[in-house]
Protein backbone atom coordinates (compact mmCIF):
# COMPACT_ATOMS: atom_id res chain seq x y z
CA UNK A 1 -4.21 21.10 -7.66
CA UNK A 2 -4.11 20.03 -11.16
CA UNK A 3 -5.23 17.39 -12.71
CA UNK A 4 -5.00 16.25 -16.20
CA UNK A 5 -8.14 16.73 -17.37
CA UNK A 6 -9.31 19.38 -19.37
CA UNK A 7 -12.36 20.35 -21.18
CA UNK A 8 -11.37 18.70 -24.07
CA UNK A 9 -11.16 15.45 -22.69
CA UNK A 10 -14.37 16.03 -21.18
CA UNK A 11 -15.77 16.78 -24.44
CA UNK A 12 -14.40 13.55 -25.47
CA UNK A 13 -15.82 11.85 -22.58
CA UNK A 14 -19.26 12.98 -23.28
CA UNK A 15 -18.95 11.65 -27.13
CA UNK A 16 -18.09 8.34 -25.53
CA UNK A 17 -20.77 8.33 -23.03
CA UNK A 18 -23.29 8.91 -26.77
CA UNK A 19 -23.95 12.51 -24.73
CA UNK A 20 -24.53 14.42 -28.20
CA UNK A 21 -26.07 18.00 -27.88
CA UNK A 22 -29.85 16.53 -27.72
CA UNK A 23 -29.02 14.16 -24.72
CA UNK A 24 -27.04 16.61 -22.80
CA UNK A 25 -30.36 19.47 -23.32
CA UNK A 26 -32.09 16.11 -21.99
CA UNK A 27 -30.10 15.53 -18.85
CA UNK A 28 -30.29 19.39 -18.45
CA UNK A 29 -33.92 19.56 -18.53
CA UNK A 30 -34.32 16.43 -16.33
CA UNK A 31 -31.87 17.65 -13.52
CA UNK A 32 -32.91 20.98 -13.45
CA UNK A 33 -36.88 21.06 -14.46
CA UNK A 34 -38.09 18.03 -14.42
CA UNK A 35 -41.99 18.43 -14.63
CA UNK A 36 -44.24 16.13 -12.52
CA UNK A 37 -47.11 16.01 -14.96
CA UNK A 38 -48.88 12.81 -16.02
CA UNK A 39 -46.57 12.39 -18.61
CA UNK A 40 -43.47 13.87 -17.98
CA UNK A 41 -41.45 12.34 -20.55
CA UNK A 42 -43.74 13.41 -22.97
CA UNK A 43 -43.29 17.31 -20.82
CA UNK A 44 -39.41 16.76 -21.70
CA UNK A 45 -39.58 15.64 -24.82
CA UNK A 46 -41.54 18.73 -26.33
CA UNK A 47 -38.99 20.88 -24.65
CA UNK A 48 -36.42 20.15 -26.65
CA UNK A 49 -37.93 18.83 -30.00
CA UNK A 50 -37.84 15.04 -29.50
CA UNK A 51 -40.58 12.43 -29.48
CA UNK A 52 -41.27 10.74 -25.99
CA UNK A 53 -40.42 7.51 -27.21
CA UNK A 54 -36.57 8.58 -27.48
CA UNK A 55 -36.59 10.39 -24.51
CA UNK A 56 -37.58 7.32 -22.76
CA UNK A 57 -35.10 5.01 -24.43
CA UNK A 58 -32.73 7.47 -23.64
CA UNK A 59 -32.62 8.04 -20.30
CA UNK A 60 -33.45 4.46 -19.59
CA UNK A 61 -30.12 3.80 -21.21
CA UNK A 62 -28.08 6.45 -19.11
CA UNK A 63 -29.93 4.67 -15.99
CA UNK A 64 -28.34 1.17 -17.03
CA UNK A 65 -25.03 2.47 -17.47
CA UNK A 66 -25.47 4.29 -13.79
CA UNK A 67 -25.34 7.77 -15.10
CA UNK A 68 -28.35 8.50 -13.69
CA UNK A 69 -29.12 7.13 -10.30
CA UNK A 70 -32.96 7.82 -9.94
CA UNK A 71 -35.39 10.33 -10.83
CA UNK A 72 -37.40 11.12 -7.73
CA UNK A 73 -37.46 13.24 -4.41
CA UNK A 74 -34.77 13.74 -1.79
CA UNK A 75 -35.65 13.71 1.64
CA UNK A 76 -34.51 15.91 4.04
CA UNK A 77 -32.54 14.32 6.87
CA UNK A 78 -33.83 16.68 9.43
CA UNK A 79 -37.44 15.78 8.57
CA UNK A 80 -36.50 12.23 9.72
CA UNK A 81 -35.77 14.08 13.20
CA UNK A 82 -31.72 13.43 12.53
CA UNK A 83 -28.33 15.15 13.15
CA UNK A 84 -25.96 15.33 10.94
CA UNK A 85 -21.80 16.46 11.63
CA UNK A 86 -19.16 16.97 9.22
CA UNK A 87 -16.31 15.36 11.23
CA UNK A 88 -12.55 15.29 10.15
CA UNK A 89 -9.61 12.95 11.39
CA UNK A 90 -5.44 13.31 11.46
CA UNK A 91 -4.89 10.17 10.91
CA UNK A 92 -0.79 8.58 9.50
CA UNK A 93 -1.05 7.70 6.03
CA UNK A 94 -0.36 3.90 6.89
CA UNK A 95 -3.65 3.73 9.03
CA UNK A 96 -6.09 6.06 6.33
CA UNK A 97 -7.17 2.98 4.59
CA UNK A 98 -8.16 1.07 8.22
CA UNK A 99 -9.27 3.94 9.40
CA UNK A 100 -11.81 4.32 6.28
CA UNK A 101 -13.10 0.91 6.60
CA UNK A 102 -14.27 1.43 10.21
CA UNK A 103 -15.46 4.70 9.27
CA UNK A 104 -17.59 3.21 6.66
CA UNK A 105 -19.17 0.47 9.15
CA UNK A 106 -21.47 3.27 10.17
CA UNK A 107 -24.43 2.95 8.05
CA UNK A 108 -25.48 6.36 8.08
CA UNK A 109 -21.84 7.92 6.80
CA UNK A 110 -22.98 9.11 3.63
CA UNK A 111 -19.08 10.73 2.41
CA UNK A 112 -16.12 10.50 3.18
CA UNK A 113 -12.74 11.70 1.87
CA UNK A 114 -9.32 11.70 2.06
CA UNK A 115 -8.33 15.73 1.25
CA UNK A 116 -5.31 18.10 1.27
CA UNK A 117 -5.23 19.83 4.57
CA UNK A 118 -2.84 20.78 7.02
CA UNK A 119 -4.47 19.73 9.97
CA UNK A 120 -7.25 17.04 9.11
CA UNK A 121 -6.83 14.13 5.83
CA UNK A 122 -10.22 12.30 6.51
CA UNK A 123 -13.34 14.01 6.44
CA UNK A 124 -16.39 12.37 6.87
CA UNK A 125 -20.67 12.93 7.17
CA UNK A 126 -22.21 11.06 9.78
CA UNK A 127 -25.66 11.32 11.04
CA UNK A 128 -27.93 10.12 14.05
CA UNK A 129 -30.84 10.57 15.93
CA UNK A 130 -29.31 13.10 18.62
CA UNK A 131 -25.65 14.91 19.16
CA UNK A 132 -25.17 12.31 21.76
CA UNK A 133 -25.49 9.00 19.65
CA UNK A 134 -23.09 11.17 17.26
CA UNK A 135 -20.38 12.16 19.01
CA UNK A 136 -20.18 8.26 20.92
CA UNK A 137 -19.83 7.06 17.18
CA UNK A 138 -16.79 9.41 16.85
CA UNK A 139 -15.19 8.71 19.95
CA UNK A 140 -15.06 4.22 19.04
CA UNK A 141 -13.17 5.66 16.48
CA UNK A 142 -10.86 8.03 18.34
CA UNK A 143 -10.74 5.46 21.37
CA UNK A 144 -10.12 2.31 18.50
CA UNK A 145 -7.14 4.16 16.66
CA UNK A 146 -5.98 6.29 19.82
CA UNK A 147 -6.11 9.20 18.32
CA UNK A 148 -5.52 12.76 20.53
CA UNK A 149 -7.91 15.12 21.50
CA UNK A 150 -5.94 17.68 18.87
CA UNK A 151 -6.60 15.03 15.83
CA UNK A 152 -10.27 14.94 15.30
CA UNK A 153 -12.72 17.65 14.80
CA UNK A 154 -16.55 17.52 15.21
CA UNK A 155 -18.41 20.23 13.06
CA UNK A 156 -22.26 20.90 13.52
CA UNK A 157 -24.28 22.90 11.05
CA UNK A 158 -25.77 26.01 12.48
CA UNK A 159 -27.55 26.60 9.90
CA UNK A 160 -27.76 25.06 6.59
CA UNK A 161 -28.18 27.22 3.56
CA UNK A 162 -28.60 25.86 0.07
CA UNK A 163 -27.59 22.05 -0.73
CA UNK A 164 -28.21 21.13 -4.40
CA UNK A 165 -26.19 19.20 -6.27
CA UNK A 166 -26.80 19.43 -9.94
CA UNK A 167 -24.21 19.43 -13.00
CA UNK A 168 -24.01 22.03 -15.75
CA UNK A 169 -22.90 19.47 -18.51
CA UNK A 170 -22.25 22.30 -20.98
CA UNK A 171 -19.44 24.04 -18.51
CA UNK A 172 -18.12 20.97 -16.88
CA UNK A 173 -18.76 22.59 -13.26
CA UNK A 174 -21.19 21.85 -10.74
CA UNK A 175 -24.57 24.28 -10.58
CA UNK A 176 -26.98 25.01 -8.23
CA UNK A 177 -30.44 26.61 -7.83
CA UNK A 178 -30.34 29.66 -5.71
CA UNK A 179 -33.31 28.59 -3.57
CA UNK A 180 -32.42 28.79 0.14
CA UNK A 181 -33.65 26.18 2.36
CA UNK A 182 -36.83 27.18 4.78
CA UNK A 183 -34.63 27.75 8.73
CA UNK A 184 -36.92 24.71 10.43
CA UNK A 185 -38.35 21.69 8.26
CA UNK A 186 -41.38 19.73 9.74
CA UNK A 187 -40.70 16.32 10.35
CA UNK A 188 -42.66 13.51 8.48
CA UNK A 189 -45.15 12.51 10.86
CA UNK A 190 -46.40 16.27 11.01
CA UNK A 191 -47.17 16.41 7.94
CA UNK A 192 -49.64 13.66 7.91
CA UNK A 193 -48.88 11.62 4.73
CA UNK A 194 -47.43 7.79 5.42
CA UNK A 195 -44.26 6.94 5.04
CA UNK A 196 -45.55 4.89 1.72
CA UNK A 197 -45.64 7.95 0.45
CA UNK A 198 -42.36 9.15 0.30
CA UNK A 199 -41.25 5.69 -0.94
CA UNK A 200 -43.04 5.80 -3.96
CA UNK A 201 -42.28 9.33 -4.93
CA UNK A 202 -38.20 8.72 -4.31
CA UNK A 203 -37.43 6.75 -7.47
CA UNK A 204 -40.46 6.81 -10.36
CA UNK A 205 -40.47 4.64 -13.30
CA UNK A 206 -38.90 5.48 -16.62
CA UNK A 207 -42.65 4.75 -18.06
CA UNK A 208 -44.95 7.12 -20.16
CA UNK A 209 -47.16 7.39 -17.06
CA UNK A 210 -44.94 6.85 -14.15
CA UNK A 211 -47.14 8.59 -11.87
CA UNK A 212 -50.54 6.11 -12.65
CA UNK A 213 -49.52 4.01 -9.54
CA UNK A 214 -49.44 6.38 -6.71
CA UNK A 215 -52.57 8.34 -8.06
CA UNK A 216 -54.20 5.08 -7.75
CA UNK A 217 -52.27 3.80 -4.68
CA UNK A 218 -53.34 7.13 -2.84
CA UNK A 219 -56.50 8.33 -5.01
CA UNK A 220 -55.13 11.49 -5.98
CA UNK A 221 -54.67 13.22 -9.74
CA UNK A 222 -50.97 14.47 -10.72
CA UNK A 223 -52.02 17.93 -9.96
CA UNK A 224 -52.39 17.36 -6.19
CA UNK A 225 -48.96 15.36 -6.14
CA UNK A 226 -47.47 17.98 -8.06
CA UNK A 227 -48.66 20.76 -5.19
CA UNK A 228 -47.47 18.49 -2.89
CA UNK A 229 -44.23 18.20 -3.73
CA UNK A 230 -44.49 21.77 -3.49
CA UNK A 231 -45.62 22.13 -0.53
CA UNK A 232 -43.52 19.62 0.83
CA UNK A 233 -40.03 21.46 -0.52
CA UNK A 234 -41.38 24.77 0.67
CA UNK A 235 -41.56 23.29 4.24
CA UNK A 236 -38.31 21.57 4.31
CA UNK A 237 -39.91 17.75 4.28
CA UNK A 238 -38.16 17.72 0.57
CA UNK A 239 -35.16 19.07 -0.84
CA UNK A 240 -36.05 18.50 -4.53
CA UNK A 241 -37.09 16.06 -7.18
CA UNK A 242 -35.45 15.32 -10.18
CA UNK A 243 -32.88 13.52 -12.29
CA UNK A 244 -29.76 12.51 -10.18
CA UNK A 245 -26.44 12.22 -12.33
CA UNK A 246 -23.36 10.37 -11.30
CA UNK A 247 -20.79 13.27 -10.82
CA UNK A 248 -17.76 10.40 -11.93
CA UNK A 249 -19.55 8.74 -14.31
CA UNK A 250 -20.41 12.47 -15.85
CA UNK A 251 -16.96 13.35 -16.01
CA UNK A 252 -16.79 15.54 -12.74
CA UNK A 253 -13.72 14.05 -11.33
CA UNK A 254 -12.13 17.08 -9.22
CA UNK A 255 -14.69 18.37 -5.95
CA UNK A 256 -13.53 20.82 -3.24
CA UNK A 257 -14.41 22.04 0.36
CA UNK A 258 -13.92 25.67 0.71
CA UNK A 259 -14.07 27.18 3.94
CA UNK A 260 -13.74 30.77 5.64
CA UNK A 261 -14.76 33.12 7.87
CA UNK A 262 -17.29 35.97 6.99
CA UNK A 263 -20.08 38.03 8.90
CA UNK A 264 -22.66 36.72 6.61
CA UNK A 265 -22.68 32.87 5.44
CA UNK A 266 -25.90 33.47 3.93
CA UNK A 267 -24.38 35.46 0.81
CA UNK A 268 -22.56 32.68 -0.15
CA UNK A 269 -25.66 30.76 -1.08
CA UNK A 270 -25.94 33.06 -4.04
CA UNK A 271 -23.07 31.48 -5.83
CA UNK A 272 -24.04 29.54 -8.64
CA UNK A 273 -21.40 26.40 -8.66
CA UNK A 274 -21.87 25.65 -4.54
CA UNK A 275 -23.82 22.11 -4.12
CA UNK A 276 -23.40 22.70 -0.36
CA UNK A 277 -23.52 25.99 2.03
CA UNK A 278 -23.36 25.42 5.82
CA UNK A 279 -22.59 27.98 8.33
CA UNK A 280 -20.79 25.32 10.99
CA UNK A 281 -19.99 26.02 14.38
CA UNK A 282 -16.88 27.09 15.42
CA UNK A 283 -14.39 25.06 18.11
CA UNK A 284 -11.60 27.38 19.66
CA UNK A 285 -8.48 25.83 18.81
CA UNK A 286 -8.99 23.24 16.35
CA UNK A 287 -11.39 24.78 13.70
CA UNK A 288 -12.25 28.79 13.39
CA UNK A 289 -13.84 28.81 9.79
CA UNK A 290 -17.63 29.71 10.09
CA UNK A 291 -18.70 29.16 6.62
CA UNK A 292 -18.20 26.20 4.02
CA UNK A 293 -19.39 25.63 0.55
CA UNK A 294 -18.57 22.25 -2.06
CA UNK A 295 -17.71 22.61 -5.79
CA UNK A 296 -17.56 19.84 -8.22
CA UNK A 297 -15.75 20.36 -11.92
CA UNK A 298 -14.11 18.11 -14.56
CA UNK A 299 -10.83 19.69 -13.11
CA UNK A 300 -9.33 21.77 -10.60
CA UNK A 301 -8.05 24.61 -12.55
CA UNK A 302 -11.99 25.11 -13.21
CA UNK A 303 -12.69 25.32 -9.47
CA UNK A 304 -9.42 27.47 -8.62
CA UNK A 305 -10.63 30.08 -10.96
CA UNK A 306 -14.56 30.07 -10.23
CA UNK A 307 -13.43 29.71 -6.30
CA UNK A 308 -11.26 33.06 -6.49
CA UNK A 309 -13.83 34.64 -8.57
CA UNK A 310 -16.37 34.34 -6.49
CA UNK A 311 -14.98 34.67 -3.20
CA UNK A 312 -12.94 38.10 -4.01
CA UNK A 313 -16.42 39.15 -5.03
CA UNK A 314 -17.77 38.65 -1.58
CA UNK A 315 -14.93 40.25 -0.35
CA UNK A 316 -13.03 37.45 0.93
CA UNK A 317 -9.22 36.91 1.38
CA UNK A 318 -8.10 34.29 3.05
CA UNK A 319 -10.05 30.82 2.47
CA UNK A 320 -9.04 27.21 2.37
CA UNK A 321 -8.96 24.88 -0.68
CA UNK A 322 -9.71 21.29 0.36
CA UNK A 323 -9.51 19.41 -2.66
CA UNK A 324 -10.25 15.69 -2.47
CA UNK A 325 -7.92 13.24 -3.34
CA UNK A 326 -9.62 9.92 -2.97
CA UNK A 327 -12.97 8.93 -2.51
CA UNK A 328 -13.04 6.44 0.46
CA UNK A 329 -16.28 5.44 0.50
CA UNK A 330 -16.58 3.32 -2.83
CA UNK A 331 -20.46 3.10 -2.60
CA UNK A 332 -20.96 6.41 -1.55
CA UNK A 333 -23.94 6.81 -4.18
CA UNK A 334 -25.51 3.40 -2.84
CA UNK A 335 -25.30 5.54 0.82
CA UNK A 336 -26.55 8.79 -0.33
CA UNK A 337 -29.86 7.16 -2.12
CA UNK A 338 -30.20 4.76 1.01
């Protein structure tokens, strides 16, 4: 699973990117506590000894070259009343690229990769309104390519424990609040706030006031958006808001699916460096791993080592290393902000 990157070409990387020690504390800050405050810029810029004026040249910079995608609030699929699956393919190496494309006609596939397995190479997200608009999505495929009952795999979450996908740009690893996510999330239209809403709080301005327009739009003051958002992350509605980085563009080349089997999923939520844990639901036969959790890193000798680390602690043996190795879903970040 190597690759040849190391943290010395990702040091480089960063000096080419202009991330000196001030801008990454700034990218830290803005992924990991970004304040919603009339001026937040102003918020970060005091944090770390900078004026506001270079904090907002800054990261309007890193948003032009695509190194950060938005600052705002994800919404949680479920609160839109959807289904998601993790679904993975066999599919011969001469038809993964045809394969892919169809894959990808689906609007709401928001990954998909080509990994090292011995069963499955494509594995794709897919979501829908119900388990039966799903699973007729997979089966054009499986129909289409004529693919066998033993070469696809549909994998529901049972439960869902932590996603979070944030980038320690000091370690060159992927790293994650421990904040688990509420069982049940209300869905939009019970919590009374329209749609316009949500809109306006998924990508602000890089302004010093970026907030002005939806205090005014909705007659508010900061302080009631900012409990809110609160409120809205505590019930599920939200998964977070803050400063989304391009893993690639960042330098995070190497990303893995690790999966097992263990009594309690719900442990594994405590490990720092997972962006994703799901407890799936088994199928007899064709997939008997209950638990899975994603790690990103500049390199793969970085996630072998945290991977073993981390899993011996929890007592666990015998896992799976999925690494990826291609991306075939070029505008996956264009998907996953859509």
């Amino acid at each position: 699973m190597k690759q040849p990157h190391n943290l010395f070409i990702y040091t480089e990387l960063l000096q080419a990117l202009m991330l000196d020690d001030k801008s990454r504390e700034l990218l830290m800050e803005a992924q990991y506590n970004f304040p919603i405050t009339n001026r937040p810029f102003l918020e970060l810029a005091k944090r770390i000894g900078a004026t506001e004026d270079w904090v907002i040249e800054t990261l309007r910079r890193f948003k032009e070259m695509g190194l950060i995608r938005r600052i705002g609030a994800l919404v949680n699929y479920r609160a839109r009343g959807m289904v998601s699956a993790l679904v993975a393919l066999r599919v011969r190496d001469y038809l993964v690229d045809e394969v892919a494309a169809e894959i990808n006609r689906d609007r709401y596939v928001t990954h998909n990769f080509l990994r090292l397995h011995n069963r499955y190479n494509i594995w794709y997200v897919t979501k829908a309104t119900s388990k039966e608009e799903l699973e007729d999505k997979v089966r054009r495929i499986v129909d289409k390519f004529a693919l066998s009952p033993d070469d696809y795999v549909v994998l529901y979450a049972e439960k869902t424990y932590k996603i979070d996908v944030k980038f320690d740009l000091n370690a060159g690893v992927s790293r994650a609040k421990i904040r688990r996510l509420p069982d049940s999330s209300l869905k939009i239209e019970e919590v009374g706030l329209p749609l316009e809403f949500y809109e306006m709080i998924k990508s602000i301005s890089i302004v010093k006031e970026p907030f002005n327009e939806i205090t005014t739009r909705f007659k508010m003051p900061v302080s009631k958006i900012t409990e809110l958002i609160g409120e809205l992350r505590d019930n599920g509605v939200l998964r977070d808001f803050y400063a989304m980085i391009d893993p690639d563009l960042a330098g995070f080349k190497a990303n893995a699916m690790i999966t097992f089997s263990i009594s309690d999923c719900g442990k594994v939520a405590n490990i720092d460096e997972a962006t994703h844990v799901v407890k799936r639901v088994i199928v007899p036969g064709k997939w008997n791993h209950n638990c899975y959790f994603m790690i990103h890193a500049v390199n793969y000798d970085i996630i072998s080592s945290i991977v073993q680390d981390r899993l011996s602690k929890l007592g666990v043996t015998e896992y799976d290393v999925l690494p990826s190795v291609r991306n075939l879903l070029p505008n996956m970040a264009r998907r996953i902000e859509q």
